[in-house]
Every structure is written in structure tokens, then in C-alpha cells.
N, C-alpha and C. Protein backbone atom coordinates (compact mmCIF):
# COMPACT_ATOMS: atom_id res chain seq x y z
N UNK A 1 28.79 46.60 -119.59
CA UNK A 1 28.88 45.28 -118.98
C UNK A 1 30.18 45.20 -118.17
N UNK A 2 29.94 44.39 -116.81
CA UNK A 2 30.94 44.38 -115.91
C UNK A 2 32.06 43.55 -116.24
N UNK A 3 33.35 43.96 -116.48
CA UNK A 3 34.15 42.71 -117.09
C UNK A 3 34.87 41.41 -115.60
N UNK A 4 35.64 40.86 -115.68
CA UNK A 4 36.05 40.18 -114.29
C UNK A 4 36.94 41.13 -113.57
N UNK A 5 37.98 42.09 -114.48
CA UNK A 5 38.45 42.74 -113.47
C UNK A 5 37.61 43.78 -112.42
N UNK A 6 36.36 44.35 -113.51
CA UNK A 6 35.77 45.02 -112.53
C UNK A 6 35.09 44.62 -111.17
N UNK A 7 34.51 43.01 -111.72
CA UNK A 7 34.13 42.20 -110.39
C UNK A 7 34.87 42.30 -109.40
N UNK A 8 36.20 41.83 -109.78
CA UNK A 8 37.53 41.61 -108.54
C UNK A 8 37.68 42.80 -107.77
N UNK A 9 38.31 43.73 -108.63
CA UNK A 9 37.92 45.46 -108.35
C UNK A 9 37.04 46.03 -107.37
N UNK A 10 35.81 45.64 -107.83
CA UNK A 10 35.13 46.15 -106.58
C UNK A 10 35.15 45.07 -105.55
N UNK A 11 34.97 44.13 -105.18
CA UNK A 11 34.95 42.79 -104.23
C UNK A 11 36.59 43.77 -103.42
N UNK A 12 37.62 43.82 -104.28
CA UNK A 12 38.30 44.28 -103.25
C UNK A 12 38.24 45.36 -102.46
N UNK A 13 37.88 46.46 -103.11
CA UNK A 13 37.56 47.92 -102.01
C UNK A 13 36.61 47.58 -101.57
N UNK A 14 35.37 46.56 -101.77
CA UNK A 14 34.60 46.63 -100.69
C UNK A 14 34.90 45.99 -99.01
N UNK A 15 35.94 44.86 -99.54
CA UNK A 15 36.54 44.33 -98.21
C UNK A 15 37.81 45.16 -97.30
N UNK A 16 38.45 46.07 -98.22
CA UNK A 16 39.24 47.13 -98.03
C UNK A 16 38.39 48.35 -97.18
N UNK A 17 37.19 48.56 -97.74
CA UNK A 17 36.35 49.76 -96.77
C UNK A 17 35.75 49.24 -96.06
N UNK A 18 35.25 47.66 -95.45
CA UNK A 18 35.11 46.72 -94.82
C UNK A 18 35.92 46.76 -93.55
N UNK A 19 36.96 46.45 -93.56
CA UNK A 19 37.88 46.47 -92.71
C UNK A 19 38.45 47.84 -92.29
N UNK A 20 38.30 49.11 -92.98
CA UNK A 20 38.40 50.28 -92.40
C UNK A 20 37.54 50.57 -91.39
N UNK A 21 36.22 50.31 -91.53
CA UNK A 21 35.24 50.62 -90.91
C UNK A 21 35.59 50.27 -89.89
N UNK A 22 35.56 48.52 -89.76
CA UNK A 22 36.07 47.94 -88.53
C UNK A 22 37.08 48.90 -87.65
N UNK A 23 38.18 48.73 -88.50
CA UNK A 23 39.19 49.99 -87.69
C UNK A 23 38.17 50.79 -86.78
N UNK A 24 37.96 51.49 -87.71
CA UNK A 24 37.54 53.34 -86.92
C UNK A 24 36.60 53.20 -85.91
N UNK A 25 36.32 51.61 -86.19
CA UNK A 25 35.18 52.18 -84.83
C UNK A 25 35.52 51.04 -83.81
N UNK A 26 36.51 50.18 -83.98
CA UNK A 26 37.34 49.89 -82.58
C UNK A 26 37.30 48.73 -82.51
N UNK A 27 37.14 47.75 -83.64
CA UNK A 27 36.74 46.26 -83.77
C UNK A 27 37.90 45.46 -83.43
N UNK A 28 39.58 46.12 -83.61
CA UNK A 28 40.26 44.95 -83.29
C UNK A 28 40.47 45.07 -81.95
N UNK A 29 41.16 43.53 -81.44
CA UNK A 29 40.36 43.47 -79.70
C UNK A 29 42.31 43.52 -79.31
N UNK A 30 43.50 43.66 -79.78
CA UNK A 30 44.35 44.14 -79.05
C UNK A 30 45.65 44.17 -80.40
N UNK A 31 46.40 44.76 -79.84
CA UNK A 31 47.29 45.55 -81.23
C UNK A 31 47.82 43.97 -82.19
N UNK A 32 48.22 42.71 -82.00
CA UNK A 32 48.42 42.01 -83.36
C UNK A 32 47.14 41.68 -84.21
N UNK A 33 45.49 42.23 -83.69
CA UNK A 33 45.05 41.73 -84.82
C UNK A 33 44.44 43.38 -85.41
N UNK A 34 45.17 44.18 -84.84
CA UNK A 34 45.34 45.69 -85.46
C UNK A 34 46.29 45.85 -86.36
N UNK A 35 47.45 45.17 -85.96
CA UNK A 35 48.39 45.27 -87.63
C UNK A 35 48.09 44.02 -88.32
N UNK A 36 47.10 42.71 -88.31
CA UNK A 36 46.72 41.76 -88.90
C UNK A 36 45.72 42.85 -89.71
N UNK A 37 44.69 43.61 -89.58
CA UNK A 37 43.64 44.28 -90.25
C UNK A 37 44.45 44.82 -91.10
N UNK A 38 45.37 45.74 -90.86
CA UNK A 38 45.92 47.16 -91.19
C UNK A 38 47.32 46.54 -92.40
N UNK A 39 47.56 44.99 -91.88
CA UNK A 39 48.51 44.31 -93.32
C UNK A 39 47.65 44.05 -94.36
N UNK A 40 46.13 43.35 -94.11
CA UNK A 40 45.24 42.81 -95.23
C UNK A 40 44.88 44.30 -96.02
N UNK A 41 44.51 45.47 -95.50
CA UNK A 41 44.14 46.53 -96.48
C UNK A 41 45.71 46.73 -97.17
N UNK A 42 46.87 46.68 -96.59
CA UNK A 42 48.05 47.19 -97.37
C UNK A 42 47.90 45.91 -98.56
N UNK A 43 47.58 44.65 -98.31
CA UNK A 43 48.32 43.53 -99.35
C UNK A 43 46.42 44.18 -100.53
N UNK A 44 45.51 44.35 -99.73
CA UNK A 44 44.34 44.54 -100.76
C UNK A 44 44.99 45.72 -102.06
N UNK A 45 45.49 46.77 -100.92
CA UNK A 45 45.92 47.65 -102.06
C UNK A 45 46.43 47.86 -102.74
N UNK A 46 47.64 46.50 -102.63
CA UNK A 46 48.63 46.05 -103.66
C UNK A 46 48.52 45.61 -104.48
N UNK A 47 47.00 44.54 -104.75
CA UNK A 47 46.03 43.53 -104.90
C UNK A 47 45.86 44.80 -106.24
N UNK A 48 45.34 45.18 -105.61
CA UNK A 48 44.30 46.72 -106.46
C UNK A 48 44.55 47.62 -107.02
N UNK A 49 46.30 47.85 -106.49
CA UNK A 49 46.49 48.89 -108.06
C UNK A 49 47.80 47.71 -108.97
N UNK A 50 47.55 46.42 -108.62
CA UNK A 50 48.54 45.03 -109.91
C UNK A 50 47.23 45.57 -110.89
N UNK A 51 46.49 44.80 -110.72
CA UNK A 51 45.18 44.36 -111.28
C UNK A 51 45.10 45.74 -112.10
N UNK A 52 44.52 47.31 -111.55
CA UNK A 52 44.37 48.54 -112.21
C UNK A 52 45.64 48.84 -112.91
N UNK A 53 46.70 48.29 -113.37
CA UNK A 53 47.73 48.53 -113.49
C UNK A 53 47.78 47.53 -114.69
N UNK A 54 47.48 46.36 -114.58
CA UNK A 54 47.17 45.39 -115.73
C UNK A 54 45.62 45.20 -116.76
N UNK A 55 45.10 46.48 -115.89
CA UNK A 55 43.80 46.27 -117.04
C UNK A 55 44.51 47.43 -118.10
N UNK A 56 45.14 48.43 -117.56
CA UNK A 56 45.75 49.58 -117.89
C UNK A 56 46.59 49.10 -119.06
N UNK A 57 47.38 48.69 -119.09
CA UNK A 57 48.39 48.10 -120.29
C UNK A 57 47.69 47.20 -120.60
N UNK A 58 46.96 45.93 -120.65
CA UNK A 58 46.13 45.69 -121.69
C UNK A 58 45.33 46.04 -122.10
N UNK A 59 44.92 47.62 -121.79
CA UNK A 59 44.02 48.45 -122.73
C UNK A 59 44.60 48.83 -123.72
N UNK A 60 45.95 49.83 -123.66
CA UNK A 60 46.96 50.35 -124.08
C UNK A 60 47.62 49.15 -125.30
N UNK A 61 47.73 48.03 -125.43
CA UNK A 61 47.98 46.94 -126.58
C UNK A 61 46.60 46.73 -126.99
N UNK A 62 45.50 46.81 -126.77
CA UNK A 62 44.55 47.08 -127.54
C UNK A 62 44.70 47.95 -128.71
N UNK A 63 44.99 49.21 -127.91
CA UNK A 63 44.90 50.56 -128.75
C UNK A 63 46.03 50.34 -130.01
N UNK A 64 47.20 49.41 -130.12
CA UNK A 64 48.12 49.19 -130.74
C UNK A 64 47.73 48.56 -131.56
């Protein structure tokens, strides 16, 4: 069973490989909304390893 972090989890890499895509194939229309794309995957991935980072140690006080 999917818990909420896993919901969040994936919802974020999917908007993270979302917006790559965009990238690579030429979607932003001039360079500020190329580093506007290219800040939202950096803050997603920050997003994404808090979260993997906090399911992580409250697994770990489980185990305690």
C-alpha cells in the first residue's frame, strides 16, 4: 500500500521528468523562462531528497 510520502514522491518526479521533457525538446520560448524551468526541477529535487531523507530516519526510529 502506497503511503503519502510515496504519493508526494512520485507526483514530484513526475513533474520533475515533466519539465525535462519540456526542456529537451525546446519548450521554453527565451532564456528567463529556461532558468524559471531549470530552478523548479532544482527546488523539486530538493523537495525530493527532504522528504526521501525524512521517510529515511523515520524508518530508522522505527527500527529503535
Amino acid at each position: 500500500m502506497a503511503t503519502a510520502f510515496d504519493v508526494v514522491l512520485k507526483a514530484i518526479e513526475e513533474r520533475r521528468d515533466d519539465i525535462a521533457q519540456a526542456l529537451i525538446s525546446g519548450a521554453a520560448k527565451d532564456y528567463p523562462e529556461y532558468k524559471f524551468m531549470t530552478g523548479e526541477i532544482q527546488g523539486l529535487s530538493r523537495a525530493h531528497a527532504f522528504i526521501t531523507d525524512l521517510v529515511r530516519k523515520l524508518e530508522q526510529s522505527e527500527d529503535e
